[in-house]
N, C-alpha and C. Protein backbone atom coordinates (compact mmCIF):
# COMPACT_ATOMS: atom_id res chain seq x y z
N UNK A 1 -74.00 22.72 72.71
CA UNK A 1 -72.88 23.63 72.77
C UNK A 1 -72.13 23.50 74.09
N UNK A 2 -73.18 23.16 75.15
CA UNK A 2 -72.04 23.09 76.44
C UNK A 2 -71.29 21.92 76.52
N UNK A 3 -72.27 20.59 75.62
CA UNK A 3 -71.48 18.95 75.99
C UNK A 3 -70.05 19.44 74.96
N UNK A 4 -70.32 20.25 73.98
CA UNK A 4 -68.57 20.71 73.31
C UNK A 4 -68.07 21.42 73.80
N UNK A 5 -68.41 22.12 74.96
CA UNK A 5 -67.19 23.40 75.44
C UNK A 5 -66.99 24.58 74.43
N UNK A 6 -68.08 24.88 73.69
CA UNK A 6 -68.12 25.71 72.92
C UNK A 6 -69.21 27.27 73.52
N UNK A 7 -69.38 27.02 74.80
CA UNK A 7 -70.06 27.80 75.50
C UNK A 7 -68.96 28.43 76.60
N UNK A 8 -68.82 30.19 76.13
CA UNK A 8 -68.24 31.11 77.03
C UNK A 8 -68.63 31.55 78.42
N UNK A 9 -68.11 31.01 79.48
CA UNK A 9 -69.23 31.65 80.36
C UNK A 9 -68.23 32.67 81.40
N UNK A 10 -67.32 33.49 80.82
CA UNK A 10 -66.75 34.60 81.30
C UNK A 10 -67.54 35.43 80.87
N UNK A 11 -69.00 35.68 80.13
CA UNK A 11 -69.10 36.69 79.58
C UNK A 11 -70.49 37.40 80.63
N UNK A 12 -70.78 36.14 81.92
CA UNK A 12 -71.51 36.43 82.79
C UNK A 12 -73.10 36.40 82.65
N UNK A 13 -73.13 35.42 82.15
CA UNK A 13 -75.09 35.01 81.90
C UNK A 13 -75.42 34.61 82.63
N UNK A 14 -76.58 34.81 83.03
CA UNK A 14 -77.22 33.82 84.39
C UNK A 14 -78.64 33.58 83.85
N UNK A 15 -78.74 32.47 84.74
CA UNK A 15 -80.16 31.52 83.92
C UNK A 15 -81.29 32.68 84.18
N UNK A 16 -82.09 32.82 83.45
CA UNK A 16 -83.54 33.22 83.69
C UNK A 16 -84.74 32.60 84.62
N UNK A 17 -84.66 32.33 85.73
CA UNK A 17 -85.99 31.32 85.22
C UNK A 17 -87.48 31.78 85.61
N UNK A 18 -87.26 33.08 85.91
CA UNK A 18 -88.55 33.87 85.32
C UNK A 18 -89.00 33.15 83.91
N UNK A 19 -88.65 33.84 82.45
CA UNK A 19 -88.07 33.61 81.42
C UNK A 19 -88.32 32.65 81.11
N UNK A 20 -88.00 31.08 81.71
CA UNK A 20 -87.77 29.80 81.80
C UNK A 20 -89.11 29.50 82.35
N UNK A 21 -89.64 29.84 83.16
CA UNK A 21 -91.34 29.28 83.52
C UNK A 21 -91.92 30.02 82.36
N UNK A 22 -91.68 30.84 81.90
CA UNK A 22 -93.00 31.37 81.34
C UNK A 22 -93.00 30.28 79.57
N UNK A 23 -91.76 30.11 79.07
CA UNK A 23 -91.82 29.10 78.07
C UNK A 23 -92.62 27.58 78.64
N UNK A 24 -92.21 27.50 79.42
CA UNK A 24 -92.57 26.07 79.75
C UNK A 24 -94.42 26.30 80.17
N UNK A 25 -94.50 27.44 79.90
CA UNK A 25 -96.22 27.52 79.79
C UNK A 25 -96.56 27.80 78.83
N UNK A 26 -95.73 28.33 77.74
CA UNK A 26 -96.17 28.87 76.23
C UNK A 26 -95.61 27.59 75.46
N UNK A 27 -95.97 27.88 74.50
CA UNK A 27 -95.16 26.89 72.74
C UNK A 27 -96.75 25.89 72.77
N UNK A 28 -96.57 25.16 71.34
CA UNK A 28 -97.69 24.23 71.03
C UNK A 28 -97.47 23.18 71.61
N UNK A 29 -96.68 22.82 72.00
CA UNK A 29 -96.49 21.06 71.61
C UNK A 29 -95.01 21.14 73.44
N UNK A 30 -94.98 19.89 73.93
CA UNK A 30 -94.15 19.58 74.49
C UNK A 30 -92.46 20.06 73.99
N UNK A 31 -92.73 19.11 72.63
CA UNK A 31 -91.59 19.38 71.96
C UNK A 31 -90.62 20.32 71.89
N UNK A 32 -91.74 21.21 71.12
CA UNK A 32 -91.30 22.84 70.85
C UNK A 32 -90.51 23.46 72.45
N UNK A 33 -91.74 23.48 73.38
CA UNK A 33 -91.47 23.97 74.65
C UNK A 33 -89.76 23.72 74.85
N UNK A 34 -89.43 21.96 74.62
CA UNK A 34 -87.90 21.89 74.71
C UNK A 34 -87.44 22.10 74.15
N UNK A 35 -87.56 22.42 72.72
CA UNK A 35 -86.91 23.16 71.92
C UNK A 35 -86.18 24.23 72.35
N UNK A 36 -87.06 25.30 72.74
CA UNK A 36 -86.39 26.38 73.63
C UNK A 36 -85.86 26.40 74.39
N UNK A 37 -85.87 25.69 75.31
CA UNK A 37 -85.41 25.95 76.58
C UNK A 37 -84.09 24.96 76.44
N UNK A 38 -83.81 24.10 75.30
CA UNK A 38 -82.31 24.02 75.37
C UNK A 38 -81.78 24.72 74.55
N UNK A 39 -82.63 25.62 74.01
CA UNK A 39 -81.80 26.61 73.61
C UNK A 39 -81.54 28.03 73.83
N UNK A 40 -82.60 28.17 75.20
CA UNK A 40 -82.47 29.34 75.63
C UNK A 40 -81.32 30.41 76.05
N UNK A 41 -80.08 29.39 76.20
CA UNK A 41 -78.80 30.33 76.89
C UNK A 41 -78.82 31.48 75.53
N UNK A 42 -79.20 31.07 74.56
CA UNK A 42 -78.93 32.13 73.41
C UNK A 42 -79.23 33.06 73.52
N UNK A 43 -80.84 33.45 74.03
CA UNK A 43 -81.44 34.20 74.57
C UNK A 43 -80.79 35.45 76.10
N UNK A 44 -80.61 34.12 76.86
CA UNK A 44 -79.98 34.73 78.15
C UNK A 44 -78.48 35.57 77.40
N UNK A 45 -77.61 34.89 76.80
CA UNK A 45 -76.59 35.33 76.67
C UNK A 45 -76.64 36.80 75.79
N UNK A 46 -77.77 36.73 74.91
CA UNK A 46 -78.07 38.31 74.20
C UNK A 46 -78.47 38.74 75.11
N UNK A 47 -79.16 38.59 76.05
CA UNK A 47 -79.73 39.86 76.90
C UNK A 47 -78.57 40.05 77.63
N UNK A 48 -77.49 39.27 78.18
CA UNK A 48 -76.17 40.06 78.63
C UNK A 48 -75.37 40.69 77.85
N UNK A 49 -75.87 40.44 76.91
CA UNK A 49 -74.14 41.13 75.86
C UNK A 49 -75.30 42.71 74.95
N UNK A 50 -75.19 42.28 73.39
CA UNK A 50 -75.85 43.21 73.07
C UNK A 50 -77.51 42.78 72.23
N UNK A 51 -77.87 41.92 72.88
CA UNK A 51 -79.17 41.65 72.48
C UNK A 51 -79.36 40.68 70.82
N UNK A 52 -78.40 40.52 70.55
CA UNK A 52 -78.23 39.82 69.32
C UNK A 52 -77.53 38.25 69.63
N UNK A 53 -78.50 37.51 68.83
CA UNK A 53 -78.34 36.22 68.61
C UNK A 53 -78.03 35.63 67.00
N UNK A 54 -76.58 35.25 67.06
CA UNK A 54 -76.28 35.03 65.25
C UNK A 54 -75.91 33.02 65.73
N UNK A 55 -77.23 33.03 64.85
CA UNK A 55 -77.45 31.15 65.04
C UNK A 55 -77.37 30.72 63.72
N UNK A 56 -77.57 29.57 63.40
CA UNK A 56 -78.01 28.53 61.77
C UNK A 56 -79.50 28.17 61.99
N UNK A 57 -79.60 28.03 63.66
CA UNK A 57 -80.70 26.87 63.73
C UNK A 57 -82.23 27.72 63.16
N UNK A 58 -83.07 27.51 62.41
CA UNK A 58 -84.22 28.11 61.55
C UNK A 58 -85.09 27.68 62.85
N UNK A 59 -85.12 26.51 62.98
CA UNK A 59 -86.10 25.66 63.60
C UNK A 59 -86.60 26.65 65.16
N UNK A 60 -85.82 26.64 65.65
CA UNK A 60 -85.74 27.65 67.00
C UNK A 60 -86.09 29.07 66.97
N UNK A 61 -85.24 29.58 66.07
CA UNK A 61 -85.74 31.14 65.45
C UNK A 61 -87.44 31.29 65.39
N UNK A 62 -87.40 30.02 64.65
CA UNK A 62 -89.41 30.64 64.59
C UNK A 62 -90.15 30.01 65.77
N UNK A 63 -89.54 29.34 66.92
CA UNK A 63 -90.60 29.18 68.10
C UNK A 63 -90.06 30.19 68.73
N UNK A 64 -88.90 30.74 68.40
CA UNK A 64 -88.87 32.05 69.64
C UNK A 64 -89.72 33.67 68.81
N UNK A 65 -89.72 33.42 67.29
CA UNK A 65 -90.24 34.35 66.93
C UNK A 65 -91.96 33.96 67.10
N UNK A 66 -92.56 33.06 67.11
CA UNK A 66 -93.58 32.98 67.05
C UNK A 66 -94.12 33.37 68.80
N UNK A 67 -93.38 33.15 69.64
CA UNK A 67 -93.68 33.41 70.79
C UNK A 67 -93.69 34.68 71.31
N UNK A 68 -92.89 35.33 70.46
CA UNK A 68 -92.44 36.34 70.84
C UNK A 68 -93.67 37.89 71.15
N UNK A 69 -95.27 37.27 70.79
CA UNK A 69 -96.10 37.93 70.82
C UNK A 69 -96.61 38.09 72.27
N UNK A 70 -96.13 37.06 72.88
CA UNK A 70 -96.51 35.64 74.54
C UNK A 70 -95.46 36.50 75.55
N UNK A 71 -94.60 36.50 74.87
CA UNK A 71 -93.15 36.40 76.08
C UNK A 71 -92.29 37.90 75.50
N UNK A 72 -92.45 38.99 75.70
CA UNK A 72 -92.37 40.44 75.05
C UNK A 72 -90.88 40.22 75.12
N UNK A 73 -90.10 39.84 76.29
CA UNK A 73 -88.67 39.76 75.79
C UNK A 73 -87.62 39.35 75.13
N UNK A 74 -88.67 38.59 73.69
CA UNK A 74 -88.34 37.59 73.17
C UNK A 74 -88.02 39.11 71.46
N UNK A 75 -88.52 40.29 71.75
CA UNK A 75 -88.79 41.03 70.94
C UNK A 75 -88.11 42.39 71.03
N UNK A 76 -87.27 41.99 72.06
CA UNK A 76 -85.93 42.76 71.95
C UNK A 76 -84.41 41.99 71.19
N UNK A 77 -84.75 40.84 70.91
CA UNK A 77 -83.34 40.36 70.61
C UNK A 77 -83.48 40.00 69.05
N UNK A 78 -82.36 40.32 68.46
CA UNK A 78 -81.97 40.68 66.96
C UNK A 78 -81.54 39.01 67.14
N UNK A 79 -81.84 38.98 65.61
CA UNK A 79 -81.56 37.18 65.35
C UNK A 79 -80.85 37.14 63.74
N UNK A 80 -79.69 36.98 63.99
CA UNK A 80 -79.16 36.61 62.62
C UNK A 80 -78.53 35.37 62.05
N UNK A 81 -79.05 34.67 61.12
CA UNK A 81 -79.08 33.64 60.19
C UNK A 81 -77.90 33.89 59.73
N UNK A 82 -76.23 33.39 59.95
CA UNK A 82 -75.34 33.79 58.76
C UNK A 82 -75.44 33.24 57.67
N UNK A 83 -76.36 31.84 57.15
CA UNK A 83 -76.25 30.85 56.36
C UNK A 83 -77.21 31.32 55.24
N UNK A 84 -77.73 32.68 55.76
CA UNK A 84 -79.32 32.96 54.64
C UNK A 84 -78.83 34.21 53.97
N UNK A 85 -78.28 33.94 52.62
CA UNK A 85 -77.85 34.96 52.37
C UNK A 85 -78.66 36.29 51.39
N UNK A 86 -79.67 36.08 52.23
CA UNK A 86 -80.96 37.10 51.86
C UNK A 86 -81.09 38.21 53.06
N UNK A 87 -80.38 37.94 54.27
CA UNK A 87 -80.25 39.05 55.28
C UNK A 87 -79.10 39.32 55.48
N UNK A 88 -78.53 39.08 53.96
CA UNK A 88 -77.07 39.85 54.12
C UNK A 88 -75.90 39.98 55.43
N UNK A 89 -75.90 38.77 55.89
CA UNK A 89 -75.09 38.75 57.46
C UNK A 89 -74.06 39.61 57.31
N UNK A 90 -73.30 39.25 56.31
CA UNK A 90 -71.36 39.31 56.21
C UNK A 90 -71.70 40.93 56.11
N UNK A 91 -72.51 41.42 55.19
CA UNK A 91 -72.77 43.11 54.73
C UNK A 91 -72.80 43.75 56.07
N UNK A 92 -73.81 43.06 56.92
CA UNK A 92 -74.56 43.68 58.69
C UNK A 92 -73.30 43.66 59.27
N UNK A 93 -72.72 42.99 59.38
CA UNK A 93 -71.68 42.67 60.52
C UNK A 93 -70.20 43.92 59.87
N UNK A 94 -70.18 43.62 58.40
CA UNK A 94 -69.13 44.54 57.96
C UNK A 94 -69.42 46.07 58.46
N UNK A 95 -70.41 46.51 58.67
CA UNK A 95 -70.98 47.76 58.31
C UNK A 95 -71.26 48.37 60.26
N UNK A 96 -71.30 47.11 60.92
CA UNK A 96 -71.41 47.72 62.25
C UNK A 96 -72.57 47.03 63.32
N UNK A 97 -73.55 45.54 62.59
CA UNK A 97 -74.04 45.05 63.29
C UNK A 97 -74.89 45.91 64.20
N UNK A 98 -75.64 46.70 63.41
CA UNK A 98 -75.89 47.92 64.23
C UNK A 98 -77.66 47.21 64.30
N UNK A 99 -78.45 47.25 65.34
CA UNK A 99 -80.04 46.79 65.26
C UNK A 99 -80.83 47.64 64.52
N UNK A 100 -81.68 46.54 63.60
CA UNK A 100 -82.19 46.97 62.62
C UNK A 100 -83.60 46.19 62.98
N UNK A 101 -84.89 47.39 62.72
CA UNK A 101 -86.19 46.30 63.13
C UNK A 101 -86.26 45.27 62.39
N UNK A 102 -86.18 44.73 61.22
CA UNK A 102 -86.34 43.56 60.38
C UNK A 102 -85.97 42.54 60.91
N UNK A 103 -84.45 42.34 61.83
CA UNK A 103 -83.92 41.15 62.35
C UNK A 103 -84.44 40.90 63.67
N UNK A 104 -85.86 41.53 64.27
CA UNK A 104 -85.47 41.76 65.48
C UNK A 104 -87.00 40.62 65.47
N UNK A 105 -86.79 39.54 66.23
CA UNK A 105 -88.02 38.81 66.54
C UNK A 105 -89.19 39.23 67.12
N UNK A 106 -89.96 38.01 66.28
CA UNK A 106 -91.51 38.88 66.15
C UNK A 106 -91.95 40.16 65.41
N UNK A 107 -91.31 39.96 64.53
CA UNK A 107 -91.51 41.09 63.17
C UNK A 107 -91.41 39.62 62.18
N UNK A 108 -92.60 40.15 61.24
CA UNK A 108 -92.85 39.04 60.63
C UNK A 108 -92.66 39.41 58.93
N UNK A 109 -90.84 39.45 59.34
CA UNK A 109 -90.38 39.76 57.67
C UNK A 109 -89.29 38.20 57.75
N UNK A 110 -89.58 37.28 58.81
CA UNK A 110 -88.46 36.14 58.74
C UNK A 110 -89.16 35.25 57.88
């Protein structure tokens, strides 16, 4: 997202790297570990705005939900799938995007 310029950064995020060490000691695999952590601004950027992260990527969702038992601040941020139309995005967002425990990682209704 940043090599496209598709990353806002008037909206005032700053890196974690509290946050950022503690992944790079959690996840299974090397892999995973980078998994996250290039995708962590998602993270950083919900904890500046309103705690909600609306992604596609599945793959990421469940190493941050699976971690999210490891790393507690991983279990404040709402995660919405617009592409799954079993958590009703377009309905959430019409209605007020308001936090609901079901979307919220590390609740294991994903």
């Amino acid at each position: 997202m940043y090599g496209r310029k598709k990353v806002d950064d008037e909206v005032g995020v700053t890196t974690d790297n509290e946050l950022r060490s503690k992944i790079k000691r959690q996840g299974d695999s090397e892999k995973d570990r980078a998994a996250m952590l290039k995708d962590i601004h998602l993270i950083e950027a919900a904890q500046a705005t309103d705690q909600t992260v609306i992604s596609l990527d599945e793959t990421v969702r469940k190493l941050f939900n699976a971690s999210a038992k490891h790393i507690g601040v991983f279990k404040n941020i709402i995660w919405v799938n617009p592409d799954k139309i079993d958590e009703q995005p377009f309905l959430w967002l019409k209605n007020g995007a308001k936090p609901e425990k079901k979307r919220l990682l590390g609740v294991d209704t994903q």
